[in-house]
N, C-alpha and C. Protein backbone atom coordinates (compact mmCIF):
# COMPACT_ATOMS: atom_id res chain seq x y z
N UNK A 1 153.18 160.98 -33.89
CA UNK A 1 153.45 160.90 -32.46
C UNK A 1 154.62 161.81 -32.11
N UNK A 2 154.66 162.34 -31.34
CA UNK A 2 155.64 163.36 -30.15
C UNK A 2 156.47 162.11 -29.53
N UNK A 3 157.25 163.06 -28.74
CA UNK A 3 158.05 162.07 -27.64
C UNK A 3 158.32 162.74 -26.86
N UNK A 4 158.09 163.18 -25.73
CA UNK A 4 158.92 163.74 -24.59
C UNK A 4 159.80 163.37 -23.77
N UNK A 5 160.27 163.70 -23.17
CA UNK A 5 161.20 162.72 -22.21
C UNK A 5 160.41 162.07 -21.31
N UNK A 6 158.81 162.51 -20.71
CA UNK A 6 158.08 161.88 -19.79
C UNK A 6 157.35 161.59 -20.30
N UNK A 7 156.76 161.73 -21.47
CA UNK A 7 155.20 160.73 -21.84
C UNK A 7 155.25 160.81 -23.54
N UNK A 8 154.72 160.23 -24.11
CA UNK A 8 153.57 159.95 -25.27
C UNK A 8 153.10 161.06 -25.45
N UNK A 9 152.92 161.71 -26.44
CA UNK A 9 151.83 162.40 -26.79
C UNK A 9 151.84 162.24 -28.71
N UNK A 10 150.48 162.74 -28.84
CA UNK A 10 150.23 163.11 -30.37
C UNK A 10 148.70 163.84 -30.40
N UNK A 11 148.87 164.25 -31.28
CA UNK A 11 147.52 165.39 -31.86
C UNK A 11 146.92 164.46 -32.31
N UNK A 12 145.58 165.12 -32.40
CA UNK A 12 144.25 164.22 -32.77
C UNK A 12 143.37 165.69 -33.14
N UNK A 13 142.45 165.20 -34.92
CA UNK A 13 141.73 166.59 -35.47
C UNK A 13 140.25 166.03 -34.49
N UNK A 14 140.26 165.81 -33.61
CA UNK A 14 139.09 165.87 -32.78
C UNK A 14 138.64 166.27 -31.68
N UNK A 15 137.92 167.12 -31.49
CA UNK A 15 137.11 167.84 -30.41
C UNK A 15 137.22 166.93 -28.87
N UNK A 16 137.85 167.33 -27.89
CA UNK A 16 137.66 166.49 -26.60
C UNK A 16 137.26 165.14 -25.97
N UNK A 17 135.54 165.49 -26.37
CA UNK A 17 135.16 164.49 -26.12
C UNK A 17 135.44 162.99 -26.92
N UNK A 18 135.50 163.37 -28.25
CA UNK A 18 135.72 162.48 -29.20
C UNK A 18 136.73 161.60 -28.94
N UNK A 19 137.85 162.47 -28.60
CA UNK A 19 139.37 162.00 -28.49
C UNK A 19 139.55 161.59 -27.69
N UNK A 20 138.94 161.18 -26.17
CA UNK A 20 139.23 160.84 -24.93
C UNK A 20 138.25 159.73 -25.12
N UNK A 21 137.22 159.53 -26.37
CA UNK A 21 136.72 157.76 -26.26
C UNK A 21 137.75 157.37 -27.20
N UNK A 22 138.13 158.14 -28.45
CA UNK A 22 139.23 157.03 -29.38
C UNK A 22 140.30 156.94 -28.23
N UNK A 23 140.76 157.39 -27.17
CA UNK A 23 141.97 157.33 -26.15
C UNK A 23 141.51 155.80 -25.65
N UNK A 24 139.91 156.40 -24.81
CA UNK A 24 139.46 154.73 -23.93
C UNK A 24 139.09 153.49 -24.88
N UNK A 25 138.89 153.87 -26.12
CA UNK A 25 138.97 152.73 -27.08
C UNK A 25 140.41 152.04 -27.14
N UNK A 26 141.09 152.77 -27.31
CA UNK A 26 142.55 152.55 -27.41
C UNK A 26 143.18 151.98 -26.32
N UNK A 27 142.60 151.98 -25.33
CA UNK A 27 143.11 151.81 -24.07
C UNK A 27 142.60 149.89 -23.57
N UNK A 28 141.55 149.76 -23.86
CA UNK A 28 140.64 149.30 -24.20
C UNK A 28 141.34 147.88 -24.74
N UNK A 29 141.66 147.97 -26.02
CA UNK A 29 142.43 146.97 -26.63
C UNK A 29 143.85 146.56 -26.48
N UNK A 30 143.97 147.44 -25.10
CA UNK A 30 145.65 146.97 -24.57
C UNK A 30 145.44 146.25 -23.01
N UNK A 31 144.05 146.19 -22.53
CA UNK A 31 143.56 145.54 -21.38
C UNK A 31 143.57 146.99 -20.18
N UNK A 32 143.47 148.14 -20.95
CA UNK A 32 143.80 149.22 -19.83
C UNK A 32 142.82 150.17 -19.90
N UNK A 33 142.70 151.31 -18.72
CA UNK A 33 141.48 151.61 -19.16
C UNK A 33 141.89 153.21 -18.01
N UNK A 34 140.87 154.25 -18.14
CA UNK A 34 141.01 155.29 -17.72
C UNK A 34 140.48 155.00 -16.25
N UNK A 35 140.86 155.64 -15.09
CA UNK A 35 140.26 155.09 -13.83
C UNK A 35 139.61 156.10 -13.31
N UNK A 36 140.32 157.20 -13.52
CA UNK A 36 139.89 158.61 -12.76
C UNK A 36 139.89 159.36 -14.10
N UNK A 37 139.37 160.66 -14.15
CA UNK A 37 139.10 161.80 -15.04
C UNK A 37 138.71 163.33 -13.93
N UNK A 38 139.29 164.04 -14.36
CA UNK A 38 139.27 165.38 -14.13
C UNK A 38 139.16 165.92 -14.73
N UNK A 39 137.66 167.11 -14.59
CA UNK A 39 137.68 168.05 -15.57
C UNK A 39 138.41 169.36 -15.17
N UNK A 40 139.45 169.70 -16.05
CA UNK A 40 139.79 170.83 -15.63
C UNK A 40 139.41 172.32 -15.78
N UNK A 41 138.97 171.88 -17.20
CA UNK A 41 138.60 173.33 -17.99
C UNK A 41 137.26 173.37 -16.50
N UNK A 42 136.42 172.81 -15.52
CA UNK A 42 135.30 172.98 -15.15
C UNK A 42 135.96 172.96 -13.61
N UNK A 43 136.97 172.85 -12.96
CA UNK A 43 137.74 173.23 -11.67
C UNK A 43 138.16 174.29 -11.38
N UNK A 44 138.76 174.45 -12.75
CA UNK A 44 139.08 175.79 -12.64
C UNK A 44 138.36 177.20 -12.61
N UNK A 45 137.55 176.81 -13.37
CA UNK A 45 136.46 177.80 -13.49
C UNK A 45 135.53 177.83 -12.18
N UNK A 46 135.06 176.80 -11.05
CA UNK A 46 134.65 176.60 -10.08
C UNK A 46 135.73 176.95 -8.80
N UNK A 47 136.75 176.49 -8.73
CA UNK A 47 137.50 176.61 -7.66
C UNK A 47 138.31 178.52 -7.69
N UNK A 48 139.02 178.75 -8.89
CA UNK A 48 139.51 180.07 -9.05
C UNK A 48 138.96 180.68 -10.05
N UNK A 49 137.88 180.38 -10.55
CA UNK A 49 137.18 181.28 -11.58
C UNK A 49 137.83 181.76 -12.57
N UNK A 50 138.38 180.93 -13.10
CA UNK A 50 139.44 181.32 -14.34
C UNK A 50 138.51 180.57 -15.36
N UNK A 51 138.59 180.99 -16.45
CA UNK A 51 138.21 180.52 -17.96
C UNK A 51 139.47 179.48 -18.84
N UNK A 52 139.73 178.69 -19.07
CA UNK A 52 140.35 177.63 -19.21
C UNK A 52 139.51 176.98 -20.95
N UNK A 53 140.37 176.24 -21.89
CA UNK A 53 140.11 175.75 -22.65
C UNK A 53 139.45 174.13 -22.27
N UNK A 54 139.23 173.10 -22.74
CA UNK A 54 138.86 172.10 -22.49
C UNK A 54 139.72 171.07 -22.43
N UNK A 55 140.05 170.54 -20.91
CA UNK A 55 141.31 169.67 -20.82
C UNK A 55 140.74 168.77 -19.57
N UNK A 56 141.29 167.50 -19.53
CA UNK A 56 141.27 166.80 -18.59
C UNK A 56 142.29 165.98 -18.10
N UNK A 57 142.55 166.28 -17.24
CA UNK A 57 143.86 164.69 -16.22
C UNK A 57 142.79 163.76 -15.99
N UNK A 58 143.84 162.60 -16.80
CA UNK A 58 143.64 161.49 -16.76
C UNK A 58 144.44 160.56 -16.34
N UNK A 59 143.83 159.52 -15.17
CA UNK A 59 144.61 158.17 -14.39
C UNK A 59 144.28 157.21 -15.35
N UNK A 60 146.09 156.50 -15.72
CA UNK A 60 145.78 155.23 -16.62
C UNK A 60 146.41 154.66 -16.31
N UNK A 61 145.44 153.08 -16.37
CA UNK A 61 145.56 152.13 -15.22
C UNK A 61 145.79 150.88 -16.40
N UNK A 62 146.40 149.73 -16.18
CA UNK A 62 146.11 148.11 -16.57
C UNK A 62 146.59 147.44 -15.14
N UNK A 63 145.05 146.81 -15.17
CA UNK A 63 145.07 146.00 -13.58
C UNK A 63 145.77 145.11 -13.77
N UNK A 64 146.73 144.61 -14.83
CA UNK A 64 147.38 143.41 -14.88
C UNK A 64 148.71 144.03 -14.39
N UNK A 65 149.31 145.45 -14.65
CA UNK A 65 150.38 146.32 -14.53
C UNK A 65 150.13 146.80 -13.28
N UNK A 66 149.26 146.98 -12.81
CA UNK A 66 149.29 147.66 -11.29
C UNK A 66 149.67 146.57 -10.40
N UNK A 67 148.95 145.59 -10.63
CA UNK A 67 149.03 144.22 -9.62
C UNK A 67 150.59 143.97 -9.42
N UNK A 68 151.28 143.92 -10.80
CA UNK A 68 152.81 143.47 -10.78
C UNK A 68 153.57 144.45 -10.25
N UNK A 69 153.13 145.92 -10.02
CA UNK A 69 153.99 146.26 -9.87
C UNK A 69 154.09 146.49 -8.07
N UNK A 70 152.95 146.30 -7.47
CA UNK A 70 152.32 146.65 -6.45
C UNK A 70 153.10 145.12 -5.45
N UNK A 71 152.67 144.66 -6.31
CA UNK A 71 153.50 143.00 -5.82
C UNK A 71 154.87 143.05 -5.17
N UNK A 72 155.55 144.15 -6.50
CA UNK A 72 157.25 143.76 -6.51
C UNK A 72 157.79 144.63 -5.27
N UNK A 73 157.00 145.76 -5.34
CA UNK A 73 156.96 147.42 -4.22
C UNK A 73 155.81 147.77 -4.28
N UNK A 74 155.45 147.03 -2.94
CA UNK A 74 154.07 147.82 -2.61
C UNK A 74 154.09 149.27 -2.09
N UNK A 75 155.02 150.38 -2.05
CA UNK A 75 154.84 151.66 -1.97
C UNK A 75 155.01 152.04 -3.59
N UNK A 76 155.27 151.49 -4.27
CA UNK A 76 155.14 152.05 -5.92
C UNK A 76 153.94 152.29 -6.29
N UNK A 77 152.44 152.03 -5.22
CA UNK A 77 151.26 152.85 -5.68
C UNK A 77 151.33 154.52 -5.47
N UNK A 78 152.41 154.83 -4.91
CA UNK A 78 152.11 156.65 -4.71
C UNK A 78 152.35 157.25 -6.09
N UNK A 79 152.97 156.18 -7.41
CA UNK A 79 153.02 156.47 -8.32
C UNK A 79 152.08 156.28 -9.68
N UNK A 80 151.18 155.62 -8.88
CA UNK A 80 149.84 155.16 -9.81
C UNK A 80 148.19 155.70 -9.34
N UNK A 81 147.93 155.56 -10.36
CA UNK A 81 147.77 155.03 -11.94
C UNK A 81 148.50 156.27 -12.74
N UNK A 82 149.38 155.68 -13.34
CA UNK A 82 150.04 156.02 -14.62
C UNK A 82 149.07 157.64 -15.36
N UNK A 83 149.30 158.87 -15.43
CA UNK A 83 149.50 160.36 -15.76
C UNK A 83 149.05 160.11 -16.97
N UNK A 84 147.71 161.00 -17.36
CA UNK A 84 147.61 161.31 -18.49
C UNK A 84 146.85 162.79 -18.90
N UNK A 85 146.88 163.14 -19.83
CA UNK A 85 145.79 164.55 -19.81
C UNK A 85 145.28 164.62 -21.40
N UNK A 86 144.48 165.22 -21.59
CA UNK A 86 143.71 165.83 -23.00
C UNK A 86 143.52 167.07 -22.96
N UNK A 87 143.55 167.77 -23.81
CA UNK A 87 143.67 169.17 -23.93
C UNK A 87 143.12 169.72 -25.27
N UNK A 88 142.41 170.45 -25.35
CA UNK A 88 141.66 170.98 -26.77
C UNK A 88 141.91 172.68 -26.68
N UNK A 89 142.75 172.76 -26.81
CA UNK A 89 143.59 174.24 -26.59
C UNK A 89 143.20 175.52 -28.24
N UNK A 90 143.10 174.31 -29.07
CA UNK A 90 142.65 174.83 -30.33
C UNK A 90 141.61 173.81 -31.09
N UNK A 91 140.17 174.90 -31.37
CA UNK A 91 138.80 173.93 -31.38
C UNK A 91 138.85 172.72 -31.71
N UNK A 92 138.35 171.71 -32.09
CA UNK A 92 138.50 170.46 -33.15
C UNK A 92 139.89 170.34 -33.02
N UNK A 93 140.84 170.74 -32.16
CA UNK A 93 142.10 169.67 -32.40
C UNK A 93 142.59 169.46 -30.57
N UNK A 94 143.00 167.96 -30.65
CA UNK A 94 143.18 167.48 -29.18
C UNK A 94 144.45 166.75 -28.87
N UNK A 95 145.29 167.32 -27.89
CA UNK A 95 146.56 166.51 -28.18
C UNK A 95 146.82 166.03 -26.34
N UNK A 96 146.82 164.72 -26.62
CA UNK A 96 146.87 163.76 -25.74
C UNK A 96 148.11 163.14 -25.26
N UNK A 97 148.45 163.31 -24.20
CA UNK A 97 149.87 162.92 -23.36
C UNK A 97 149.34 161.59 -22.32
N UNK A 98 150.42 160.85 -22.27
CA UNK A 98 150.14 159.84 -21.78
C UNK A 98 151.63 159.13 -20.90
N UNK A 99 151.58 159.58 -19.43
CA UNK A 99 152.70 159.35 -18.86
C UNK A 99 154.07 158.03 -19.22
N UNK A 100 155.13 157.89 -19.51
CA UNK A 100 155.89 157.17 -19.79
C UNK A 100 156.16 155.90 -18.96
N UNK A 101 155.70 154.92 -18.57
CA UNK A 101 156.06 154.02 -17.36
C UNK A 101 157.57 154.00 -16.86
N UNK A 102 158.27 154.36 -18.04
CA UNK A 102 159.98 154.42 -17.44
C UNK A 102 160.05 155.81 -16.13
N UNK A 103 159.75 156.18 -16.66
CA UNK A 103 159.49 157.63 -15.46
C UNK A 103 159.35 156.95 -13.88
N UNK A 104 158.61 155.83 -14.17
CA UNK A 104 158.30 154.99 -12.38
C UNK A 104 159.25 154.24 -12.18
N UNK A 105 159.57 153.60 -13.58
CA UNK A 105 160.59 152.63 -13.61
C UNK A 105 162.11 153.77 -12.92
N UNK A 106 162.41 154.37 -13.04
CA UNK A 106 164.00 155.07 -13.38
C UNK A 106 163.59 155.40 -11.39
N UNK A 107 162.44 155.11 -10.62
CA UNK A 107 162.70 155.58 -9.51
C UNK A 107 162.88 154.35 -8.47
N UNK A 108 163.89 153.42 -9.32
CA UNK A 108 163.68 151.98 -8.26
C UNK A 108 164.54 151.20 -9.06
N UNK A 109 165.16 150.12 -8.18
CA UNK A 109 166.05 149.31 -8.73
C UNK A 109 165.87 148.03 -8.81
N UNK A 110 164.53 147.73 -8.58
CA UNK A 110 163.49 147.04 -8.44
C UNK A 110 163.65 145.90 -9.75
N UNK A 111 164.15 145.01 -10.30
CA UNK A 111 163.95 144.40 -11.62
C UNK A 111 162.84 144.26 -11.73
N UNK A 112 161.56 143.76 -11.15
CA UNK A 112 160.31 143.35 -11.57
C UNK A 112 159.54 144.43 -11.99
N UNK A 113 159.71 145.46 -11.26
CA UNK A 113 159.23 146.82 -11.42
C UNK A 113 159.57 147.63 -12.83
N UNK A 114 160.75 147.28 -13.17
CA UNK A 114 161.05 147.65 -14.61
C UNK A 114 160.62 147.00 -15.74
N UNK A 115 160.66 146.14 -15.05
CA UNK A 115 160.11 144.61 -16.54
C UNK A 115 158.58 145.28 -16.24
N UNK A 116 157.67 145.23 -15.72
CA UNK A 116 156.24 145.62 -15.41
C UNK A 116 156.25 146.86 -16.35
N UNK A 117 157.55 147.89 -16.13
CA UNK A 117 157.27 149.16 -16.93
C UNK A 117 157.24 149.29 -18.47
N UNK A 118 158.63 147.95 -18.81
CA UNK A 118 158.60 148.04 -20.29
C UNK A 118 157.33 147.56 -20.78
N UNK A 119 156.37 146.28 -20.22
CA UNK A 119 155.21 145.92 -20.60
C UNK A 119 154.14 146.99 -20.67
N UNK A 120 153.87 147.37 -20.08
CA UNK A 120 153.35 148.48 -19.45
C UNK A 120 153.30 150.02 -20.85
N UNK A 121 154.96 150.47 -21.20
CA UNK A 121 155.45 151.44 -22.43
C UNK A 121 155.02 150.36 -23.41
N UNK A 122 155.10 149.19 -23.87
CA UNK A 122 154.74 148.56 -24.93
C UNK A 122 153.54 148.65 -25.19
N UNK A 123 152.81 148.92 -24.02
CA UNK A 123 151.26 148.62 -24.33
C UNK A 123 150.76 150.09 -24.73
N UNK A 124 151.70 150.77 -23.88
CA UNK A 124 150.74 152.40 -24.21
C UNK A 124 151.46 152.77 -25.72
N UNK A 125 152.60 152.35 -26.52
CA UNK A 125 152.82 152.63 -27.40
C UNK A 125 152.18 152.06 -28.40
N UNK A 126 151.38 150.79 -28.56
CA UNK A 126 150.33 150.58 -28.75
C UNK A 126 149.36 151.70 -29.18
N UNK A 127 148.54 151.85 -28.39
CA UNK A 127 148.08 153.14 -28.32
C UNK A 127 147.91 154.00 -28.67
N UNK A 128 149.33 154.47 -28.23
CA UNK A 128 149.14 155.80 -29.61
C UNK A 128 149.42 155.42 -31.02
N UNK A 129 150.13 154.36 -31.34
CA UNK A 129 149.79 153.64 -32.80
C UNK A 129 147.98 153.80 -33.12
N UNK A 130 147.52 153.17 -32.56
CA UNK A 130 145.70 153.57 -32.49
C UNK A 130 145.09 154.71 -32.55
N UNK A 131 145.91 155.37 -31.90
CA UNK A 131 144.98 156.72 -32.26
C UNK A 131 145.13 157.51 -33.37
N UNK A 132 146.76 156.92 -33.92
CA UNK A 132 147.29 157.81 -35.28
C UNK A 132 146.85 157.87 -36.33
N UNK A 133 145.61 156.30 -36.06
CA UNK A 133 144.93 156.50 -37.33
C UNK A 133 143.69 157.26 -37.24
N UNK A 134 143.47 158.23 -36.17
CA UNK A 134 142.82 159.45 -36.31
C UNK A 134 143.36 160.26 -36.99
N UNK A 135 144.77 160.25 -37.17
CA UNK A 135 145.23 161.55 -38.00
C UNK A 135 144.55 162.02 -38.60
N UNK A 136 144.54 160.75 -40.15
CA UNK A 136 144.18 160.80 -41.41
C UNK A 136 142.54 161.54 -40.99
N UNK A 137 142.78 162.78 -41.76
CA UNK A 137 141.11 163.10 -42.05
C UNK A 137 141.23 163.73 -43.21
């Protein structure tokens, strides 16, 4: 696993598609799940006709985490569903970012809203624990 200052990420030796079901598998067993998907490598190529590798933005959601946080500040949806993307930049290998909930958290002084976020980073760190055992090949 990576760390950025804004999200999660780690490599995965699998081709796109593959890696974005071990992602919704993964997602899956934390009660969360992908809501939206964008293809980009296929926007781009449609909207500005550029040639692009195979990547997608991805919205990630747990309706148990949206509800709480929506509850505490109901304008804290302009920040959801929670940032993610896949990217296959080099064939058979896919490295997956997955927005940080502190990132929403650090824009509010909100206590419930933070407690929602650490649940929220616990779950997606999760996660990428799950997918790491794609490493191994």
């Amino acid at each position: 696993m990576n760390t950025i200052s804004y999200a999660f990420a780690i490599d995965l030796p699998l081709p796109l598609p593959e890696a974005v079901d071990a992602l919704r598998a993964a997602l899956t067993a934390e009660q969360m799940g992908i809501v939206s998907e964008v293809d980009v490598q296929a926007t781009l190529k449609a909207k500005l006709g550029l040639d692009s590798h195979p990547q997608k933005l991805l919205g990630i959601c747990s309706p148990k985490i949206a509800h709480a946080l929506m509850g505490a500040e109901p304008d804290i949806a302009a920040l959801l569903p929670c940032g993610g993307g896949a990217a296959e930049a080099t064939p058979g290998q896919t490295r997956i970012v997955l927005q940080d909930p502190r990132v929403i958290a650090a824009q509010t002084d909100n206590v419930d809203v933070k407690s929602a976020c650490e649940l929220a980073r616990a779950q997606l760190g999760r996660v990428i624990e799950r997918l790491g055992a794609h490493q191994i090949a």
